[in-house]
PDB file of N, CA and C in Angstrom:
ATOM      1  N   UNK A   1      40.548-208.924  65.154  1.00  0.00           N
ATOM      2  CA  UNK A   1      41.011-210.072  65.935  1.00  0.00           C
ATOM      3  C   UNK A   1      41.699-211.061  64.992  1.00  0.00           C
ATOM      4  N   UNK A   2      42.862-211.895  65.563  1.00  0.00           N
ATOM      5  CA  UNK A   2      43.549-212.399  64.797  1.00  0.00           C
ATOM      6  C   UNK A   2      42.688-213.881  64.796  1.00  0.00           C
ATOM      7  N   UNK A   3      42.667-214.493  63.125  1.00  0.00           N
ATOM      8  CA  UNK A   3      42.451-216.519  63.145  1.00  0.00           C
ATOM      9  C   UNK A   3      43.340-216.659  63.082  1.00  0.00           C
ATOM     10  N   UNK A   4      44.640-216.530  62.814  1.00  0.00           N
ATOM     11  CA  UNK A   4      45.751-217.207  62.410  1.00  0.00           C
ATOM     12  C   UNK A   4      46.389-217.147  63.655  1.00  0.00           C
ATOM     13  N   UNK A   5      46.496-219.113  64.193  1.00  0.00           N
ATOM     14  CA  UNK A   5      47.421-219.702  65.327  1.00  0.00           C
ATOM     15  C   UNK A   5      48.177-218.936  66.057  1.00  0.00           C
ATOM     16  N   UNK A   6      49.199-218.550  64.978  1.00  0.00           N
ATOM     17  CA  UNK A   6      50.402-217.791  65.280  1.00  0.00           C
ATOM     18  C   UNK A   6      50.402-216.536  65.406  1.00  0.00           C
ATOM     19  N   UNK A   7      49.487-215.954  65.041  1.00  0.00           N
ATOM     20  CA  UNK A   7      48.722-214.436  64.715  1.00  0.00           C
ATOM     21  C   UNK A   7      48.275-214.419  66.649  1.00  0.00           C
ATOM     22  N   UNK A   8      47.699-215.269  66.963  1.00  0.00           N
ATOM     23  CA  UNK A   8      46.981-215.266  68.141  1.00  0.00           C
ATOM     24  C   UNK A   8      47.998-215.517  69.417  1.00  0.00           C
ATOM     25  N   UNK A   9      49.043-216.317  69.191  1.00  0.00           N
ATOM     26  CA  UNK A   9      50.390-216.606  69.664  1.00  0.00           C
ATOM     27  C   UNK A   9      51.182-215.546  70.112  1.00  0.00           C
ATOM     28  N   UNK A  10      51.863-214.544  68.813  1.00  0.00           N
ATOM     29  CA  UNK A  10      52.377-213.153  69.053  1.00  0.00           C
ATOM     30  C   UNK A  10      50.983-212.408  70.026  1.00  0.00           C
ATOM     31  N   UNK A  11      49.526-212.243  70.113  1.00  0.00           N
ATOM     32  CA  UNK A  11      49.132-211.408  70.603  1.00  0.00           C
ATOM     33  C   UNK A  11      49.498-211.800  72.322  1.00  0.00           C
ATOM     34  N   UNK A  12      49.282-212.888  72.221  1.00  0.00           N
ATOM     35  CA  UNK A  12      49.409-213.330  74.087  1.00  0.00           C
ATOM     36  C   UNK A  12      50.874-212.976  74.294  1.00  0.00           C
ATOM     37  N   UNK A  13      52.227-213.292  73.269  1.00  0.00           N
ATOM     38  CA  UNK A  13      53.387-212.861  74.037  1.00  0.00           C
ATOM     39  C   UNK A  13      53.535-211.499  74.229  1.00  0.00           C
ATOM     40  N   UNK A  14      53.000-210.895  73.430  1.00  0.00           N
ATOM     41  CA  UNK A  14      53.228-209.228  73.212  1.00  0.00           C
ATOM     42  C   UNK A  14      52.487-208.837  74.452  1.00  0.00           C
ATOM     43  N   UNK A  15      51.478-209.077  74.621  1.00  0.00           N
ATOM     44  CA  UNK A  15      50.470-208.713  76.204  1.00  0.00           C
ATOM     45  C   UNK A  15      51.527-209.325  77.280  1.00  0.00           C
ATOM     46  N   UNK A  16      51.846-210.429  77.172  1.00  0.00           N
ATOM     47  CA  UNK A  16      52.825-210.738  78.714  1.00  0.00           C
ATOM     48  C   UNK A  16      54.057-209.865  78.479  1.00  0.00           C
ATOM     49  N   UNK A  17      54.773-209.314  77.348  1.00  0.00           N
ATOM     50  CA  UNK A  17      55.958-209.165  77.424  1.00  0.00           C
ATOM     51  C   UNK A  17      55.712-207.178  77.771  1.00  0.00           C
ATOM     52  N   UNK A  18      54.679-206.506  77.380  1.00  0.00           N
ATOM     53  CA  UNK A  18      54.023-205.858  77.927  1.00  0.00           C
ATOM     54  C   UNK A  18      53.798-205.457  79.093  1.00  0.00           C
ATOM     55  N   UNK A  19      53.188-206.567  80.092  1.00  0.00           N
ATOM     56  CA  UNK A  19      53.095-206.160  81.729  1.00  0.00           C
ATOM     57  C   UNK A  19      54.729-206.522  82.058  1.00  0.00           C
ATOM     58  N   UNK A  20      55.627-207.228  81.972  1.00  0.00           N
ATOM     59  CA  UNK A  20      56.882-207.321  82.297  1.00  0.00           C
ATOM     60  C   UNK A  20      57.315-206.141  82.353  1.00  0.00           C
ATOM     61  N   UNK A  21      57.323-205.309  80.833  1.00  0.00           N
ATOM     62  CA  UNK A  21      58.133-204.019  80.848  1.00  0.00           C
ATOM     63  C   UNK A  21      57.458-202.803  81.739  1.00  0.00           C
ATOM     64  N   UNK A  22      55.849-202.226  81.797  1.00  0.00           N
ATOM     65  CA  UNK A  22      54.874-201.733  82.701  1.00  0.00           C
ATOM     66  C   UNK A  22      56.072-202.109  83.775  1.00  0.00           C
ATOM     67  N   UNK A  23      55.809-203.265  84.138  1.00  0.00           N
ATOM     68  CA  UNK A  23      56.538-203.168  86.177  1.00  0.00           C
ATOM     69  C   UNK A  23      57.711-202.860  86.306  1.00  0.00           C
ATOM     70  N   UNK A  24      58.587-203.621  85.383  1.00  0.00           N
ATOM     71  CA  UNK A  24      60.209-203.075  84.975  1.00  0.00           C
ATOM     72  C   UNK A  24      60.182-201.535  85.082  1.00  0.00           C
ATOM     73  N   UNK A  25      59.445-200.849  84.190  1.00  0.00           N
ATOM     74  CA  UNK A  25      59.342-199.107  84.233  1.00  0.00           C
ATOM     75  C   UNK A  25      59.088-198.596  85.367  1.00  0.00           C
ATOM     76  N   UNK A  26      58.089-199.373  86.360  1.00  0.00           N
ATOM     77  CA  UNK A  26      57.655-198.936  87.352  1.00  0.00           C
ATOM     78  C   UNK A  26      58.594-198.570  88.938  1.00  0.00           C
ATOM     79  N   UNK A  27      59.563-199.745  88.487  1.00  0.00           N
ATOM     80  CA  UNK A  27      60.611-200.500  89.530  1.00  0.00           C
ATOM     81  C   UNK A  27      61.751-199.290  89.094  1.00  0.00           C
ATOM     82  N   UNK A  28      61.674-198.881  88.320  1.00  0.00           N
ATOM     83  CA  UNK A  28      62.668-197.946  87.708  1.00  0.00           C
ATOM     84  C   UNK A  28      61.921-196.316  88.739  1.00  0.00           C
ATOM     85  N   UNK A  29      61.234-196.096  88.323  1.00  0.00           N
ATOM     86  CA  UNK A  29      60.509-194.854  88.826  1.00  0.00           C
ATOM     87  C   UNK A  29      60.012-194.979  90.672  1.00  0.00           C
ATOM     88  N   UNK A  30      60.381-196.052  90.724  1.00  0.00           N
ATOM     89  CA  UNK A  30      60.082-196.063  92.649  1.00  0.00           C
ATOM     90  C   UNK A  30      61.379-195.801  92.679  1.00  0.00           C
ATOM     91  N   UNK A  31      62.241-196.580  92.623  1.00  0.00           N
ATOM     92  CA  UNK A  31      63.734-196.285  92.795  1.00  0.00           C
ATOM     93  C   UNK A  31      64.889-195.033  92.411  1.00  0.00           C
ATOM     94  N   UNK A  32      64.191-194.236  91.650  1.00  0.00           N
ATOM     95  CA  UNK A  32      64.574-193.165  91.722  1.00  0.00           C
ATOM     96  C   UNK A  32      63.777-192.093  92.105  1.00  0.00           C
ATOM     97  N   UNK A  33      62.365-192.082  93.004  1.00  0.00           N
ATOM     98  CA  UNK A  33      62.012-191.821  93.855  1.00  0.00           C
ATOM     99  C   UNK A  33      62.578-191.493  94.959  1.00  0.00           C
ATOM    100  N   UNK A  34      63.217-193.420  95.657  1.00  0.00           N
ATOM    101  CA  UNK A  34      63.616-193.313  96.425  1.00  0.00           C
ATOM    102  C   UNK A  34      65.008-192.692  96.519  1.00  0.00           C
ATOM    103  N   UNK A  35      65.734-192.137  95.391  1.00  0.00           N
ATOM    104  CA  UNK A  35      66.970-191.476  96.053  1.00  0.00           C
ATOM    105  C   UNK A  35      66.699-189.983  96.018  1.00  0.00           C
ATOM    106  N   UNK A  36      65.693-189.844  95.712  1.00  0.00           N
ATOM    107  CA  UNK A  36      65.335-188.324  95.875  1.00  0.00           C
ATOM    108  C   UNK A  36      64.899-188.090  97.250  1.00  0.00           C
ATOM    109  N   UNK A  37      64.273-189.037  97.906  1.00  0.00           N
ATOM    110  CA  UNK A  37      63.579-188.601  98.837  1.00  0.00           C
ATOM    111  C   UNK A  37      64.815-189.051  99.991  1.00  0.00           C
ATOM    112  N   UNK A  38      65.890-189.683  99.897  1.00  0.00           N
ATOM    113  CA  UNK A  38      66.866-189.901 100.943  1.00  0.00           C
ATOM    114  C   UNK A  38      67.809-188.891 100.578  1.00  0.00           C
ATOM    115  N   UNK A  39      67.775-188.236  99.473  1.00  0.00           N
ATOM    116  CA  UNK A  39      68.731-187.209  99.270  1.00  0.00           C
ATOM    117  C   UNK A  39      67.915-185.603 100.030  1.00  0.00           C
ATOM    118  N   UNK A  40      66.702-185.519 100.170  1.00  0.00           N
ATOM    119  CA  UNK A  40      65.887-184.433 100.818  1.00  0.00           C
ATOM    120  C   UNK A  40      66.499-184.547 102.408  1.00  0.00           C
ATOM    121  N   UNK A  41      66.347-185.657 102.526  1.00  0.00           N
ATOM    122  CA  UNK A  41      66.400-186.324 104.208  1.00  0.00           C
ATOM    123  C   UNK A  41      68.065-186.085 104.646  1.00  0.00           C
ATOM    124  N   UNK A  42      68.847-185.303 103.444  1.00  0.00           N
ATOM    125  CA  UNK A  42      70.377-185.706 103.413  1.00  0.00           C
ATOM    126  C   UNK A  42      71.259-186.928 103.755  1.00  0.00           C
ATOM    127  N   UNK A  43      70.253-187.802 103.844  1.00  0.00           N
ATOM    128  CA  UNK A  43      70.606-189.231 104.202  1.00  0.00           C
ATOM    129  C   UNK A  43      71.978-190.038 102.656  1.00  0.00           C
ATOM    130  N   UNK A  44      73.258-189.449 103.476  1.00  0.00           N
ATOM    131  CA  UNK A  44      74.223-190.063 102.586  1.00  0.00           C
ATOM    132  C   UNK A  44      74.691-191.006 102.688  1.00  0.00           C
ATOM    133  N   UNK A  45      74.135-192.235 103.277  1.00  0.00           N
ATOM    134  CA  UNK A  45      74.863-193.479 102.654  1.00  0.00           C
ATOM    135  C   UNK A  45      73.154-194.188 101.990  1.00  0.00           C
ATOM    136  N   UNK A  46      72.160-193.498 102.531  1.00  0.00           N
ATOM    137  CA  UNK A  46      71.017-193.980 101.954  1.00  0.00           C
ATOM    138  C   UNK A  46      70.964-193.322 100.473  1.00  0.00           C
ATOM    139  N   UNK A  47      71.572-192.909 100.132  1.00  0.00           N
ATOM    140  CA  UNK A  47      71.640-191.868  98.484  1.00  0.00           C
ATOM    141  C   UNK A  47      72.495-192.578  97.893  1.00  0.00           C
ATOM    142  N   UNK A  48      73.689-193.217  98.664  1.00  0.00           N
ATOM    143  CA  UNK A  48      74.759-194.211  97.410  1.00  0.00           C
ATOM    144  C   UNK A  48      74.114-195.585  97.394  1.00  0.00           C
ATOM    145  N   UNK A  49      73.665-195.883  98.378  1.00  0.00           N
ATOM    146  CA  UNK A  49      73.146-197.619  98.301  1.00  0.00           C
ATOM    147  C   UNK A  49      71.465-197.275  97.067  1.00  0.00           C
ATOM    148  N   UNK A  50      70.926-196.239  97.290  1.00  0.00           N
ATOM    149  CA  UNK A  50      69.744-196.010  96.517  1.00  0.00           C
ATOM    150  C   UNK A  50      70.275-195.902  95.052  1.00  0.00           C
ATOM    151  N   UNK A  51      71.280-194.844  95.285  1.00  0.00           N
ATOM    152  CA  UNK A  51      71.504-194.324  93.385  1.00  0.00           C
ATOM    153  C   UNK A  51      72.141-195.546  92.984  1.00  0.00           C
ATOM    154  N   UNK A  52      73.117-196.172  93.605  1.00  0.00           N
ATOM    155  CA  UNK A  52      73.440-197.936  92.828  1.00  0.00           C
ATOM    156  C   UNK A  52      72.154-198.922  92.388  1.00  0.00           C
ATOM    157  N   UNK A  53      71.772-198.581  93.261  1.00  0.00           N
ATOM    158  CA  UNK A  53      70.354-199.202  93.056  1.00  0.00           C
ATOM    159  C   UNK A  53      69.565-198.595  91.938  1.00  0.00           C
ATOM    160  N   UNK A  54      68.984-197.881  91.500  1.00  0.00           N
ATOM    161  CA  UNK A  54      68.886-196.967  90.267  1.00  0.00           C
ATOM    162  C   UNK A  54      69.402-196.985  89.172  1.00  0.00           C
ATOM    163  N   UNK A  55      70.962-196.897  89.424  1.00  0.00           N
ATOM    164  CA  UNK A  55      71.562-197.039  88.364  1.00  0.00           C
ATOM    165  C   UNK A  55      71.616-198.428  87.762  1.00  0.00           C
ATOM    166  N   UNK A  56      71.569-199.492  88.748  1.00  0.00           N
ATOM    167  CA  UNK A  56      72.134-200.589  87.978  1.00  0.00           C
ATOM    168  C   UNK A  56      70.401-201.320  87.357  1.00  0.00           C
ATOM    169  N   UNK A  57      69.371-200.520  88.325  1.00  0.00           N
ATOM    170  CA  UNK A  57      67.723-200.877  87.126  1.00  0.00           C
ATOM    171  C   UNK A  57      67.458-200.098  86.143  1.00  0.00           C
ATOM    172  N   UNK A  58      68.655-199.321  85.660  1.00  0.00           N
ATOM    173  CA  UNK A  58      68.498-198.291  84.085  1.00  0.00           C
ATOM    174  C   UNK A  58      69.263-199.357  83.257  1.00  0.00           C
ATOM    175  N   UNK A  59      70.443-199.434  84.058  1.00  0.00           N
ATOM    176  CA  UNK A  59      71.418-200.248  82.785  1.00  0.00           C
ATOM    177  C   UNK A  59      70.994-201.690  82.551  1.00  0.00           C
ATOM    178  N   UNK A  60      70.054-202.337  83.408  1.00  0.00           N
ATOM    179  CA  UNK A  60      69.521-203.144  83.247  1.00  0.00           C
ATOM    180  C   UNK A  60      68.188-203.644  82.315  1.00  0.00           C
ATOM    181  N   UNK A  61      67.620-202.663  82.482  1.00  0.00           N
ATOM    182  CA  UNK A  61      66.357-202.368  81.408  1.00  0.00           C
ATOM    183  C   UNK A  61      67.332-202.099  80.040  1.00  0.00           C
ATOM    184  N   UNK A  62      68.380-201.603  79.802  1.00  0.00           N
ATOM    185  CA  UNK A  62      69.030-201.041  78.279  1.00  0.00           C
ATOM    186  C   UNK A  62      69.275-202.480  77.609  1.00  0.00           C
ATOM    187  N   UNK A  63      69.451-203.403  78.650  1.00  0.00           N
ATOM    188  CA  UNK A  63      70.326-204.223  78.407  1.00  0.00           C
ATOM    189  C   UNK A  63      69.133-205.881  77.639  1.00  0.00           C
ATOM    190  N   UNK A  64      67.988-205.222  78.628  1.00  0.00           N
ATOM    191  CA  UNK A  64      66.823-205.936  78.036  1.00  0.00           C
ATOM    192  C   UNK A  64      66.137-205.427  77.145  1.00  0.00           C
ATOM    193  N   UNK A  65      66.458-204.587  76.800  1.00  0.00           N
ATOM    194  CA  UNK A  65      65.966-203.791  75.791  1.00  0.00           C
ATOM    195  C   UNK A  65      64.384-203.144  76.218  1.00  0.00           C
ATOM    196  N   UNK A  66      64.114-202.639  77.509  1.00  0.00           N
ATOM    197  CA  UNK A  66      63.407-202.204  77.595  1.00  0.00           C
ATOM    198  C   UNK A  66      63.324-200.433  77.813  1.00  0.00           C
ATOM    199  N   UNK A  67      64.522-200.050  78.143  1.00  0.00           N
ATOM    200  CA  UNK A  67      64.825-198.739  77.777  1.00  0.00           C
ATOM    201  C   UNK A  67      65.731-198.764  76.829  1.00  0.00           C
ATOM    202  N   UNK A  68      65.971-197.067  75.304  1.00  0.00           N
ATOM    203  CA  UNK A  68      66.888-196.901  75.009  1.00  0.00           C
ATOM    204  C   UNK A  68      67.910-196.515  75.512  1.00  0.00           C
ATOM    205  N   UNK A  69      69.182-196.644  75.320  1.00  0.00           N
ATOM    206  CA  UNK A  69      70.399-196.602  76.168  1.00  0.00           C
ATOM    207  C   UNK A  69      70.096-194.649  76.383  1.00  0.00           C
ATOM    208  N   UNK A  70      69.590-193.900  75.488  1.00  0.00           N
ATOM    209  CA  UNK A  70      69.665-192.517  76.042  1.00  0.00           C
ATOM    210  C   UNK A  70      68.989-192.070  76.697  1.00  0.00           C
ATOM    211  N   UNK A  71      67.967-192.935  76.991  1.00  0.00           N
ATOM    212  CA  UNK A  71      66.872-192.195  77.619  1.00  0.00           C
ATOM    213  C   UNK A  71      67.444-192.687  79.129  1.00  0.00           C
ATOM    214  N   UNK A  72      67.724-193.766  79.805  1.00  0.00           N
ATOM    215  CA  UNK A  72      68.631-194.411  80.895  1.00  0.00           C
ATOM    216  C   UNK A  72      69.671-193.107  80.855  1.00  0.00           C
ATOM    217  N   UNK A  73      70.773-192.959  79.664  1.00  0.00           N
ATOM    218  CA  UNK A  73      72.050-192.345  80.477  1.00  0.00           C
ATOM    219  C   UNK A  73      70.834-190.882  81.144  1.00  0.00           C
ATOM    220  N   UNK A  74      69.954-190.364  80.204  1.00  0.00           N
ATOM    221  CA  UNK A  74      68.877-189.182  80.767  1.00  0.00           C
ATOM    222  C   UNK A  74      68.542-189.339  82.025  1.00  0.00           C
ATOM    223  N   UNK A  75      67.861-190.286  82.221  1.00  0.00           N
ATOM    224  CA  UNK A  75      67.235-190.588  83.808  1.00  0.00           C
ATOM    225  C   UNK A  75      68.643-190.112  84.424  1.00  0.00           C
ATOM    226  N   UNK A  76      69.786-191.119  84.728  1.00  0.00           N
ATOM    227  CA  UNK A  76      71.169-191.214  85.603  1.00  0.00           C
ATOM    228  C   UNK A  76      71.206-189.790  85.512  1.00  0.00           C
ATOM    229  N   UNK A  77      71.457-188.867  84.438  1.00  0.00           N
ATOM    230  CA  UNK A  77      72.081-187.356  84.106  1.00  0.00           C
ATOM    231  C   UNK A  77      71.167-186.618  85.217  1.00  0.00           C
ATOM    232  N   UNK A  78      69.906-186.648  85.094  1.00  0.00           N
ATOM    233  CA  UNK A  78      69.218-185.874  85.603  1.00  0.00           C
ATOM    234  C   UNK A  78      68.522-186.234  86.899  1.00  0.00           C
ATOM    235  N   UNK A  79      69.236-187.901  87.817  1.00  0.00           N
ATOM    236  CA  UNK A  79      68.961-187.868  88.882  1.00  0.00           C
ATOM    237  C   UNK A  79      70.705-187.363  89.654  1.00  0.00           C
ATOM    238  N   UNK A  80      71.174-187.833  89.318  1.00  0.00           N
ATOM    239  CA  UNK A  80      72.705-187.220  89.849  1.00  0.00           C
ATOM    240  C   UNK A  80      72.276-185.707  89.994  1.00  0.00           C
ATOM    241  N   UNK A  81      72.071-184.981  89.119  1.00  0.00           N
ATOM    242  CA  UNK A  81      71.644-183.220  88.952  1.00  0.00           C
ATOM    243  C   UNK A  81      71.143-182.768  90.133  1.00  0.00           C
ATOM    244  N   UNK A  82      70.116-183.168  90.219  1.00  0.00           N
ATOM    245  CA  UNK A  82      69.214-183.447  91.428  1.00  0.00           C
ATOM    246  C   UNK A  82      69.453-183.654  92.366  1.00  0.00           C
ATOM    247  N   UNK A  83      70.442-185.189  93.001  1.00  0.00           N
ATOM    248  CA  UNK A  83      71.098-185.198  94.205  1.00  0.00           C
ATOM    249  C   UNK A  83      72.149-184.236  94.900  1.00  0.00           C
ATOM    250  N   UNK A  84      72.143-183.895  93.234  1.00  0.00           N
ATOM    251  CA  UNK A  84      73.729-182.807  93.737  1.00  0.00           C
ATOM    252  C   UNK A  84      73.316-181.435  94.485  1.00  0.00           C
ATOM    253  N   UNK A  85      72.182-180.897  93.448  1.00  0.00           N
ATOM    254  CA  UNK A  85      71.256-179.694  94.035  1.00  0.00           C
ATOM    255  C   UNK A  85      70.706-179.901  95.369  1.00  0.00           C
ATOM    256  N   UNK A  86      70.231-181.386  95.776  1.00  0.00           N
ATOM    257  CA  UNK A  86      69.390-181.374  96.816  1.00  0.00           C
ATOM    258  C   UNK A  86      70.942-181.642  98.387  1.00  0.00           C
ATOM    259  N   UNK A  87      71.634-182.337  97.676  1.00  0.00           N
ATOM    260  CA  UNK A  87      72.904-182.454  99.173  1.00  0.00           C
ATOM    261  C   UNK A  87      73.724-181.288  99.320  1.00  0.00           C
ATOM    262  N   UNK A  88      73.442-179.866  98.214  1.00  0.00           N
ATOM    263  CA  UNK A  88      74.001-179.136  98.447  1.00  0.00           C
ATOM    264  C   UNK A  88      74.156-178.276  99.744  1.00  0.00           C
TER     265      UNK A  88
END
């Protein structure tokens, strides 16, 4: 356990900045959920309003630095893959 002020300071931001990214990740993984499951349903305007939606909470997390930019373009690569297989 930290005595030092500032020692104790970084532990509380690191724990809040922590659950931020947890829900951020989470918000990421419902949402590309959801274009899988409107792409099953062949629901095509529910698959472009979803995958915008998706896409723009990957490039958004890169941008906060809560994903690396490759692991985001990964997610996008391999939900497009997916939509494509599933509206086939």
């Amino acid at each position: 356990m930290a005595n030092i002020k500032s020692a104790k300071k970084r532990i509380l931001t690191a724990q809040r900045n922590y659950e931020k990214n947890v829900a951020f990740r989470s918000s990421i993984k419902t949402a590309l959920k959801k274009v899988l499951t409107c792409a099953q349903a062949k629901d095509q305007d529910g698959v472009k309003s979803a995958m915008s939606e998706a896409y723009k909470l990957c490039d958004k997390a890169v941008s906060k630095g809560i994903l690396h930019k490759n692991t985001a373009a990964r997610k996008k690569s391999r939900l497009t893959k997916a939509v494509n297989a599933l509206m086939a």
